[in-house]
Every structure is written in structure tokens, then in C-alpha cells.
C-alpha atoms as a PDB file:
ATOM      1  CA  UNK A   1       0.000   0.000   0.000  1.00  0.00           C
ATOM      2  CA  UNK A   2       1.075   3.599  -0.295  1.00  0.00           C
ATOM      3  CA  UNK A   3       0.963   5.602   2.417  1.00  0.00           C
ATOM      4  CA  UNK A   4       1.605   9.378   3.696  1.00  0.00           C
ATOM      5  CA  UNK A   5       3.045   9.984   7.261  1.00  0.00           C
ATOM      6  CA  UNK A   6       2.207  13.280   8.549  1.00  0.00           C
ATOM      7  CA  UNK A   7       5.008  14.546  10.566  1.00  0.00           C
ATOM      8  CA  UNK A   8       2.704  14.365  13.943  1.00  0.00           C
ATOM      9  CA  UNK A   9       2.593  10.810  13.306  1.00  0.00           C
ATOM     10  CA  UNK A  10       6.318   9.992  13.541  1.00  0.00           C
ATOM     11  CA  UNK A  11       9.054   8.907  11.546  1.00  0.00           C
ATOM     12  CA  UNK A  12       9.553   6.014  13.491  1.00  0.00           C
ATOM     13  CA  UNK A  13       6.239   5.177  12.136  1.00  0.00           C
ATOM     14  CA  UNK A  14       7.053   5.790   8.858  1.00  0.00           C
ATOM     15  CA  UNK A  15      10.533   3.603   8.994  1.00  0.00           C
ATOM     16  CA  UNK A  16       7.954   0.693  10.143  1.00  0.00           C
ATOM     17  CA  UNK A  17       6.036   0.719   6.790  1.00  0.00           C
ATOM     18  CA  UNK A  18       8.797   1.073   4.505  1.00  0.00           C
ATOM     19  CA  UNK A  19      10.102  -2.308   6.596  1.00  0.00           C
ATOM     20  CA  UNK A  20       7.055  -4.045   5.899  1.00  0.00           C
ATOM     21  CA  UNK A  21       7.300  -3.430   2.032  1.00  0.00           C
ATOM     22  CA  UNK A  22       5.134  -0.343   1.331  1.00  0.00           C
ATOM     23  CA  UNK A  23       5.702   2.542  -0.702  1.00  0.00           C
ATOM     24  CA  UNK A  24       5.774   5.508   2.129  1.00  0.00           C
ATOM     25  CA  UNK A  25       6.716   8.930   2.027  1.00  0.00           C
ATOM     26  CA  UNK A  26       6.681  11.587   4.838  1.00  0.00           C
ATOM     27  CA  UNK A  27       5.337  15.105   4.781  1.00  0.00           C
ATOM     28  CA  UNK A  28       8.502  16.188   5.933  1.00  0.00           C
ATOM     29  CA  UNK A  29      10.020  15.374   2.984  1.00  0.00           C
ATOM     30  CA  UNK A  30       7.924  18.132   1.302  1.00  0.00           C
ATOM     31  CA  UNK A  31       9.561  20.900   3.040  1.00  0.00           C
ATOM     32  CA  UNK A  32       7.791  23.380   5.319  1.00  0.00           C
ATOM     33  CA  UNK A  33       4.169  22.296   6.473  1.00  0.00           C
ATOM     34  CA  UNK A  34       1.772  22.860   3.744  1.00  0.00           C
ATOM     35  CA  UNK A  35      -0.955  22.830   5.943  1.00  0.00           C
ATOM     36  CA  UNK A  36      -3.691  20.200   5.998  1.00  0.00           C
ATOM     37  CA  UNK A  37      -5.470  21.331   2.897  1.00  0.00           C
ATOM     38  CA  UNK A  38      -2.714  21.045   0.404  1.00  0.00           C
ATOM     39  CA  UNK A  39      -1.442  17.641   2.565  1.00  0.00           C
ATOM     40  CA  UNK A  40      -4.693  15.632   1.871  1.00  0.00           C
ATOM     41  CA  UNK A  41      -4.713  16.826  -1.750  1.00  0.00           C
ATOM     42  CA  UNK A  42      -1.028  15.833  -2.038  1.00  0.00           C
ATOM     43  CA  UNK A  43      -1.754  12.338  -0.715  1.00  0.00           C
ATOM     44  CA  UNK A  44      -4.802  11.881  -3.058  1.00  0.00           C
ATOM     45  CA  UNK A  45      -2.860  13.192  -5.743  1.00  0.00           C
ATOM     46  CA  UNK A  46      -0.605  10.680  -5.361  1.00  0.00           C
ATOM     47  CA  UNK A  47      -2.690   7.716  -4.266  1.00  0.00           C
ATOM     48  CA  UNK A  48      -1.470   7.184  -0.635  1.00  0.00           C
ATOM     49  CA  UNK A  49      -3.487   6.723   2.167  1.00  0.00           C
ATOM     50  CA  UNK A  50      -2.640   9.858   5.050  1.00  0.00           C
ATOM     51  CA  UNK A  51      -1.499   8.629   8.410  1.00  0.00           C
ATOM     52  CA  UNK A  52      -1.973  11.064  11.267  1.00  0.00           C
ATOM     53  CA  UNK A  53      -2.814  11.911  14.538  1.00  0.00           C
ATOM     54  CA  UNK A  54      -4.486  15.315  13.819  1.00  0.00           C
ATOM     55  CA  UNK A  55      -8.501  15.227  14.112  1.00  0.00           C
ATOM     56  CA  UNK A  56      -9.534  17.751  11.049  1.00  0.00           C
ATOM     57  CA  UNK A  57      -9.076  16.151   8.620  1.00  0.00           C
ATOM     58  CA  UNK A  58     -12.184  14.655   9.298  1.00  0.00           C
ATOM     59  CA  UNK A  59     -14.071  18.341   8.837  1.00  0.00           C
ATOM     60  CA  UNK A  60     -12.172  18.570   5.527  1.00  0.00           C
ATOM     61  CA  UNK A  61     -13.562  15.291   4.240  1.00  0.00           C
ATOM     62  CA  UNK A  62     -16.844  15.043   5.455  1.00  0.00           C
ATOM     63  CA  UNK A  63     -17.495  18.919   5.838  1.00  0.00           C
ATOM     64  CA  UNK A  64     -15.920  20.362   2.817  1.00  0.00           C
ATOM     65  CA  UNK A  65     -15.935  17.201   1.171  1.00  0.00           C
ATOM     66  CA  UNK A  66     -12.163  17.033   0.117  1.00  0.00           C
ATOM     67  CA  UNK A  67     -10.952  14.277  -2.315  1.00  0.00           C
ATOM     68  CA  UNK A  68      -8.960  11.564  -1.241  1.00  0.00           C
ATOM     69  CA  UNK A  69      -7.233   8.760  -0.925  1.00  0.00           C
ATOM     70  CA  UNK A  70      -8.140   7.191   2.194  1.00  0.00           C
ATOM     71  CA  UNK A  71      -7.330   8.439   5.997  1.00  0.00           C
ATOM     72  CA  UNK A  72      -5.895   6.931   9.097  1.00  0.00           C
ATOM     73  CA  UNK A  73      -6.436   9.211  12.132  1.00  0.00           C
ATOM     74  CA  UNK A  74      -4.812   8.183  15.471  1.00  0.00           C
ATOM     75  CA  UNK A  75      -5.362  10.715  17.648  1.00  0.00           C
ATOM     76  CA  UNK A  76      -5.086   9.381  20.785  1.00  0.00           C
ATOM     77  CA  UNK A  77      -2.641   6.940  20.260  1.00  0.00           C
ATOM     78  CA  UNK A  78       0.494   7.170  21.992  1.00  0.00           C
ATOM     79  CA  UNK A  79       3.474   6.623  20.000  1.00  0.00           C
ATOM     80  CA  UNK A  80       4.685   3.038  22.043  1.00  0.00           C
ATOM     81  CA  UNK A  81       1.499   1.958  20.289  1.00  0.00           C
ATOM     82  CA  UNK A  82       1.638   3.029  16.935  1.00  0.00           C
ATOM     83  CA  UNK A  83       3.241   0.803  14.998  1.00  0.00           C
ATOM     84  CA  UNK A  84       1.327  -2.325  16.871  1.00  0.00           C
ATOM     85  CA  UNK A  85      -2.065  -0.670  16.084  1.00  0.00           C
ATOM     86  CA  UNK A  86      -0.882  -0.022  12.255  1.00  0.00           C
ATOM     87  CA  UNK A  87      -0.212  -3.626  11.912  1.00  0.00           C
ATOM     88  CA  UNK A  88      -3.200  -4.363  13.436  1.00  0.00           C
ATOM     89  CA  UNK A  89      -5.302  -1.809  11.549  1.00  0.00           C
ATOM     90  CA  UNK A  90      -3.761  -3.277   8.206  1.00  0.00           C
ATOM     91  CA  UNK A  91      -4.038  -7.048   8.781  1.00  0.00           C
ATOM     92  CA  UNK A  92      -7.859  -6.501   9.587  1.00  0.00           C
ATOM     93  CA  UNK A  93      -8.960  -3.740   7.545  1.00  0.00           C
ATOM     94  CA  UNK A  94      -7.028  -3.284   4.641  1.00  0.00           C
ATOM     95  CA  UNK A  95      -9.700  -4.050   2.030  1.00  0.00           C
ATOM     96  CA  UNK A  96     -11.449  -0.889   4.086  1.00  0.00           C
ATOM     97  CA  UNK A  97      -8.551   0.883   3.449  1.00  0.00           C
ATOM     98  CA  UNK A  98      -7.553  -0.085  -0.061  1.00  0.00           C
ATOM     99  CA  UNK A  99     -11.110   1.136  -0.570  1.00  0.00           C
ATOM    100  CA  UNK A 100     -10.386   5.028   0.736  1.00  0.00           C
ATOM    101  CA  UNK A 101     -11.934   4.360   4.107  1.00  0.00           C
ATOM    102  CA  UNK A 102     -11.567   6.492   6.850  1.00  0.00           C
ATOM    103  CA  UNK A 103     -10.310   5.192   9.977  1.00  0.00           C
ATOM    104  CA  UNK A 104     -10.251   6.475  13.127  1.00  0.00           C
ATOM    105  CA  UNK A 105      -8.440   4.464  15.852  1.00  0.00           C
ATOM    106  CA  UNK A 106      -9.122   6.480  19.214  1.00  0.00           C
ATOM    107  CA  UNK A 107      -9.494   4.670  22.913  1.00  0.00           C
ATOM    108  CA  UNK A 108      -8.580   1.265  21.885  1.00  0.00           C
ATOM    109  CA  UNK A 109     -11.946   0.920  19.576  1.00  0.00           C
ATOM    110  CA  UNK A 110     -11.647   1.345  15.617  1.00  0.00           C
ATOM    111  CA  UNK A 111     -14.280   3.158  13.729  1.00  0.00           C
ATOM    112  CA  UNK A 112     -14.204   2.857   9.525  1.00  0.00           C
ATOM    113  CA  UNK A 113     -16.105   5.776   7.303  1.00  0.00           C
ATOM    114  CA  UNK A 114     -16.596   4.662   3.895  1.00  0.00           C
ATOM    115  CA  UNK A 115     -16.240   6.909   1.517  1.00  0.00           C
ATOM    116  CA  UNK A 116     -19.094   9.864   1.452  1.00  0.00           C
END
């Protein structure tokens, strides 16, 4: 899968995907922070599913109806337990997320938004 790591989201994270064989890149390897607009537009641009911990890009999908590629929020997931809820969130749902899903991983429970 392809995926875009936010910078809130951790390079650690990001160094964990490559690993497991997908094609990642980082928004910090676009320069100075684009702001979440132009992010999620770069990442459906480009076909890769955004990985972060910040909550609005929810309002940009489902508000102002944004395009794109499909959205994993983790916003209150500390980072000891990113990368195990990744796997996790990958191995279970990644038809969902192949699919442009939206999931949204907060207090232990997962919650997947199909497209609207």
C-alpha cells in the first residue's frame, strides 16, 4: 500500500512501513508544512493513504468534502502503540482501506467511514 506519514505521526512510524514493504513517504520530505489542505490533496494526488494523529481532517472530508485517498487518524494513540495498532489496523482492515476508508483508531476501539 502507499501511504503518507504526517510529521505528527512519527518517523519512526514511517521507517515501520517502509520495513514491511510499502511505498511511504513523509510530509517532511515536502519541506515546510503545507498545511492540511494542500497535505490531503497531495496524498490523493498521489494515491497514498494519510497517516496522522491530527482530528480535522475529518471536517475537511466530510465537511468540505475534500478528495482523497483514504485516511488513518490516530489521535489518541500514543506513539509506544503506533506501529502495533498499524499492523493491526492493516491485517484486519485493509480491504477498508484499499477502498479510501476512513479510519479512526481512538481509545482502543476502531471506527471505519466509507467513503461519502
Amino acid at each position: 500500500m502507499k501511504f503518507l506519514v504526517d510529521r505528527c505521526a512519527g518517523h519512526r512510524l514511517s521507517v515501520w512501513l517502509r520495513d514491511q514493504g510499502h511505498d511511504v513517504a513523509e510530509s517532511r520530505e515536502l519541506g515546510h508544512d503545507p498545511g492540511d489542505w494542500e497535505l490531503l490533496k497531495h496524498a490523493a494526488a498521489a494515491g497514498r493513504i494519510l497517516v496522522t494523529i491530527d482530528t480535522d481532517f475529518g471536517e475537511l472530508i466530510y465537511v468540505r468534502r475534500a478528495r482523497h485517498a483514504g485516511l488513518v487518524r490516530l489521535p489518541d494513540v500514543p506513539v509506544k502503540q503506533r506501529i502495533a495498532l498499524m499492523s493491526q489496523t492493516i491485517e484486519r482492515h485493509r480491504a477498508a482501506l484499499e477502498n479510501q476508508a476512513v479510519v479512526t483508531i481512538r481509545g482502543g476501539r476502531v471506527r471505519i467511514s466509507r467513503q461519502p
